[in-house]
Protein backbone atom coordinates (compact mmCIF):
# COMPACT_ATOMS: atom_id res chain seq x y z
CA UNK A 1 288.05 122.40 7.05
CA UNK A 2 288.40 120.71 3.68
CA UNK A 3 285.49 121.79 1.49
CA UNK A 4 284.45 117.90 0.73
CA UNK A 5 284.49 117.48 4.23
CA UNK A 6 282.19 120.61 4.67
CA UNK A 7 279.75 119.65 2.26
CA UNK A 8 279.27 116.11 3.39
CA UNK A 9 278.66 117.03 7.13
CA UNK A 10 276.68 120.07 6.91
CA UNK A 11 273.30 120.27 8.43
CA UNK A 12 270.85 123.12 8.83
CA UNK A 13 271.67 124.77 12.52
CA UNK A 14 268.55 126.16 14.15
CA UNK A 15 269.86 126.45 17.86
CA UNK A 16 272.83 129.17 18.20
CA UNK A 17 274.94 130.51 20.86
CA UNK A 18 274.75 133.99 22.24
CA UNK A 19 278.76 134.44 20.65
CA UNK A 20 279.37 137.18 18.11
CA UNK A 21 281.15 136.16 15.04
CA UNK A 22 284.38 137.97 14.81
CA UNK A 23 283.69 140.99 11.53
CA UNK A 24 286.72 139.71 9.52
CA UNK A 25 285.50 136.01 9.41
CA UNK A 26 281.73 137.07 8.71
CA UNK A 27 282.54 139.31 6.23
CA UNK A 28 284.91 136.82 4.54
CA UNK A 29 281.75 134.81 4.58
CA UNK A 30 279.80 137.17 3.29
CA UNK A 31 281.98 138.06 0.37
CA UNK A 32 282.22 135.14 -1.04
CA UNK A 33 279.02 134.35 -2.63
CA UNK A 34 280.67 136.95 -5.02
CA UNK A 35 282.49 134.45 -6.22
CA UNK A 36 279.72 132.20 -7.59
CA UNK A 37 279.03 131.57 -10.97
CA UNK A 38 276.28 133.84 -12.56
CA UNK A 39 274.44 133.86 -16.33
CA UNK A 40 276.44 135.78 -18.31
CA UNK A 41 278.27 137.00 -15.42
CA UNK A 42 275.84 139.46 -14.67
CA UNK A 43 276.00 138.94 -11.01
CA UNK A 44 273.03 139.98 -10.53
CA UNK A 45 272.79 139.84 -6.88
CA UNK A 46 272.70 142.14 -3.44
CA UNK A 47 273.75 140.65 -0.26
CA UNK A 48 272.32 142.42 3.19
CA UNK A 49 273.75 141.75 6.06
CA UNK A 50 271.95 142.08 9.23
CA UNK A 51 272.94 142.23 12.85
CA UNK A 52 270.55 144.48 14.64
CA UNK A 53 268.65 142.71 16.98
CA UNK A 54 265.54 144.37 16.43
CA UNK A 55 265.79 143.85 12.51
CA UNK A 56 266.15 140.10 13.24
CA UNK A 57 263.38 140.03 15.41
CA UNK A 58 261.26 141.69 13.18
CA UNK A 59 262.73 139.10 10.29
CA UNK A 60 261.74 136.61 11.78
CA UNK A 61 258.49 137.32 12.16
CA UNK A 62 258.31 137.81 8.71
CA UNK A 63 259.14 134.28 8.01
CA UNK A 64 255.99 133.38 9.07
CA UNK A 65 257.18 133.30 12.94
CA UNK A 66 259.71 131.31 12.64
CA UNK A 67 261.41 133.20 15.72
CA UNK A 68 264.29 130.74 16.04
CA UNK A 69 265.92 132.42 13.36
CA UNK A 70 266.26 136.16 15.31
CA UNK A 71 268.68 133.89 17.53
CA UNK A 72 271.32 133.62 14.29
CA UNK A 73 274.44 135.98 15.32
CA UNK A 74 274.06 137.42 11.69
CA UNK A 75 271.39 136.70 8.73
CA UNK A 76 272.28 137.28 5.16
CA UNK A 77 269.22 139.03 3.03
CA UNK A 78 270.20 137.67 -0.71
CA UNK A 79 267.88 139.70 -3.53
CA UNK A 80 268.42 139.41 -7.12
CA UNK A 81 268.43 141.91 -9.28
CA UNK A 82 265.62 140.93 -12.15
CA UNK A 83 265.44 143.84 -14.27
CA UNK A 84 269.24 143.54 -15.02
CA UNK A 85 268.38 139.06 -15.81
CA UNK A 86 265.27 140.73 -18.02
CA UNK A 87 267.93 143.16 -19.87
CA UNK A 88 269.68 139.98 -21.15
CA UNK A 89 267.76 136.84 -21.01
CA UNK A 90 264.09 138.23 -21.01
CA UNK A 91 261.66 136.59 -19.13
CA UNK A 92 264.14 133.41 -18.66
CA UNK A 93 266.52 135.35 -16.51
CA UNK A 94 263.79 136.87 -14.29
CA UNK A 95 261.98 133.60 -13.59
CA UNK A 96 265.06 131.04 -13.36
CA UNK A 97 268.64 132.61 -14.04
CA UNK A 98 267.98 135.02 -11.08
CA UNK A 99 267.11 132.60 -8.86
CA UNK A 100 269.94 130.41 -10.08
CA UNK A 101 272.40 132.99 -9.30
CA UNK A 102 270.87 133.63 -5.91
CA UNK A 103 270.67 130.05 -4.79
CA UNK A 104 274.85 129.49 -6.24
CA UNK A 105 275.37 132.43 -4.01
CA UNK A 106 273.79 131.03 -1.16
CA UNK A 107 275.30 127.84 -1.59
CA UNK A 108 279.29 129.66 -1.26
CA UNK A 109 278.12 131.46 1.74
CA UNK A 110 277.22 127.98 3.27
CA UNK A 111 280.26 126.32 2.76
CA UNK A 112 282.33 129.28 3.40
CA UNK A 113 280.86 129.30 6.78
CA UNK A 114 281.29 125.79 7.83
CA UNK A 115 284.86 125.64 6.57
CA UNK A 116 285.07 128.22 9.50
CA UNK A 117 282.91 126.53 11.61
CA UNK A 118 280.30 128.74 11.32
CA UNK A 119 276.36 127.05 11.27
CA UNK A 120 273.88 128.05 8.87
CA UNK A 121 270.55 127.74 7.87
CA UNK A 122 269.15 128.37 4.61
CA UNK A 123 265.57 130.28 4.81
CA UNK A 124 263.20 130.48 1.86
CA UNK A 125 259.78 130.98 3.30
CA UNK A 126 259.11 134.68 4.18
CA UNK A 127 256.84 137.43 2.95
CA UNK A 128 258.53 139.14 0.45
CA UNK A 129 257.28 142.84 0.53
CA UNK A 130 257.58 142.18 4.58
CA UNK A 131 261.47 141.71 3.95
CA UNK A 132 261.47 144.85 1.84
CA UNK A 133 259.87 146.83 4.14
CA UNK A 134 261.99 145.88 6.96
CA UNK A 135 265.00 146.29 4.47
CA UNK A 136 263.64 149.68 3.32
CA UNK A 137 264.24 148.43 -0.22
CA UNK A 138 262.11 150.57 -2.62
CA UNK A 139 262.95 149.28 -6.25
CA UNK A 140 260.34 147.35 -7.84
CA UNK A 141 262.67 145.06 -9.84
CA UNK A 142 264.71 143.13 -6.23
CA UNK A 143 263.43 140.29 -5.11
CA UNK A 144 264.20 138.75 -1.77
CA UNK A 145 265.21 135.33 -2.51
CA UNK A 146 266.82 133.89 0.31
CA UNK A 147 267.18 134.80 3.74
CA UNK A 148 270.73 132.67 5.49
CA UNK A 149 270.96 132.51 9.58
CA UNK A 150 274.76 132.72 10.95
CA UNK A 151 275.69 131.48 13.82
CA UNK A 152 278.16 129.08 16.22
CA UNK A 153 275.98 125.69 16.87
CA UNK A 154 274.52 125.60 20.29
CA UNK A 155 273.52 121.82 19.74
CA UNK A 156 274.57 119.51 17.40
CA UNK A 157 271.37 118.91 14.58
CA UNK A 158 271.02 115.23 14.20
CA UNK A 159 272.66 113.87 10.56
CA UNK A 160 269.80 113.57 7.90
CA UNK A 161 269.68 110.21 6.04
CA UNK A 162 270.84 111.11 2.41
CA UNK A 163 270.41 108.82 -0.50
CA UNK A 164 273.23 106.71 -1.92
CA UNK A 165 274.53 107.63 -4.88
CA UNK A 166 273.21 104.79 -6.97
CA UNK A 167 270.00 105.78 -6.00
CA UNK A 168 270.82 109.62 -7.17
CA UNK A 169 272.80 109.29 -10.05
CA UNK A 170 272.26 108.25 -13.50
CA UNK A 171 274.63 107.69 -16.29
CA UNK A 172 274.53 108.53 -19.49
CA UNK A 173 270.89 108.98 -19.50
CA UNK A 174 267.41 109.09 -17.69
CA UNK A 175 267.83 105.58 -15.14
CA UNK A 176 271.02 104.80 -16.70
CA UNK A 177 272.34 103.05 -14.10
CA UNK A 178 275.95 102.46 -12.29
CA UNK A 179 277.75 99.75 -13.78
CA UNK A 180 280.60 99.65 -11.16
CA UNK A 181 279.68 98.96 -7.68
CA UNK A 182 282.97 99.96 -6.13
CA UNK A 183 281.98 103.47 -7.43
CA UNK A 184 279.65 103.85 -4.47
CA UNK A 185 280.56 101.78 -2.32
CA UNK A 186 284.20 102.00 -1.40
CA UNK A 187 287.05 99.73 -1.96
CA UNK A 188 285.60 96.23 -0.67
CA UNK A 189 283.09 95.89 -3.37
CA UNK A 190 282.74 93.21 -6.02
CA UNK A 191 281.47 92.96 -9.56
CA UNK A 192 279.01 89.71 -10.29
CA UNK A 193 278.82 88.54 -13.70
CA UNK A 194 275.28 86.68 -14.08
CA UNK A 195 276.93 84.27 -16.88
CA UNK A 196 280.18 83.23 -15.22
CA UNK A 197 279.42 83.19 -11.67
CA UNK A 198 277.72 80.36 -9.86
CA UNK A 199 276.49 80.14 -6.08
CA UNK A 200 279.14 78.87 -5.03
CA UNK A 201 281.92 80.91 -6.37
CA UNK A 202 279.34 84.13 -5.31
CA UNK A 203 279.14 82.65 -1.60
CA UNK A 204 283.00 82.40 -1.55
CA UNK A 205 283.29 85.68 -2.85
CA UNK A 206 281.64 87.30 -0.54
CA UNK A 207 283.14 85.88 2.21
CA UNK A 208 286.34 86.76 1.25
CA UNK A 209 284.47 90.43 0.60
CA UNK A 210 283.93 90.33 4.65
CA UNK A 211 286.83 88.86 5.83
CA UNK A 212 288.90 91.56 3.82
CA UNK A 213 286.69 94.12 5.53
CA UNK A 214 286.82 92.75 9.03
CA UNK A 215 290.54 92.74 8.83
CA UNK A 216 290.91 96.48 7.54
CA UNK A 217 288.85 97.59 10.52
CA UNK A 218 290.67 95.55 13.15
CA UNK A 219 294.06 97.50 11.68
């Protein structure tokens, strides 16, 4: 699936099917939140994968009983590395490039799995030293950032209401606002210049506006 595509009809999957993933397509999954940007290209990141059943049970659990996730085929355990953001950026990396990393990571995973039509769910409330434990991860310095649930959809998740552009984007600076309405809102949009145009001519205008759309959906 086109990445566009992917990104625009994502949605958080909670309800999975009892079907494995095939390895070569999960790990391909997997692998590719190597491939997001990092500060300084420190990729300062660890990525466990988890299958056994038990683990995810026990997962689960630790994210505060959320046991919906322990249905997810696979979950993906991504823990940054902070000493090695400290090394470099000082307290900066630890607190915000880490976690920047982690979540561009994430983010690659995600896509990478719907282009294969692969739900996913991003997790980020869980016990940390839980996660370790279960993990058996002893360093001091990893952090458990984000916890991501794999799996084919069971059900489709109903489509969240996202806000339109012009109410998300600003140009130039803070509330700068879009100029060109076509921008957002596709071809059949029209420009209204406070000056030049009267009621009339704005009545007429958007009638053709409508007409011009009603004919383009008949075709």
């Amino acid at each position: 699936m086109d990445p566009i595509e992917v990104i625009r009809t994502r949605r958080s999957t909670r309800k999975f099917l009892d079907k494995e993933i095939p390895w070569e397509a999960l790990t391909t999954i997997v692998d590719s939140g190597r491939y997001a940007p990092s500060s300084g290209n420190l990729q300062s990141w660890k990525f466990v994968l988890v299958r056994d059943k038990i683990k995810k049970q026990n997962i689960a659990n630790a994210c505060f009983e959320q046991y919906w996730i322990s249905d997810a085929y696979a979950l993906v355990v991504i823990c940054a590395m902070n000493d090695k953001q400290k090394e470099f950026y000082e307290e900066r990396g630890k607190e915000l490039y880490a976690i920047q990393n982690c979540a561009a990571a994430a983010e690659n995973i995600i896509i990478a799995a719907g282009s294969l039509g692969i739900g996913s769910c991003w997790i980020g409330a869980f016990d940390e030293q839980k996660i370790k434990q279960i993990l058996e991860i002893n360093e001091p310095d990893v952090q458990p950032q984000i916890i991501l649930a794999l799996g084919y959809e069971k059900e489709p998740e109903k489509s969240q209401t996202k806000f339109t552009p012009d109410q998300s984007i600003y140009l130039e600076k803070w509330r700068g606002k879009i100029e060109a309405p076509e921008w957002f809102m596709g071809w059949y949009s029209m420009k209204f210049k406070k000056t030049e145009m009267g009621v009339p001519e704005t009545k007429s205008k958007i009638k053709s506006l409508f007409e011009k759309m009603f004919s383009k959906k008949q075709e």
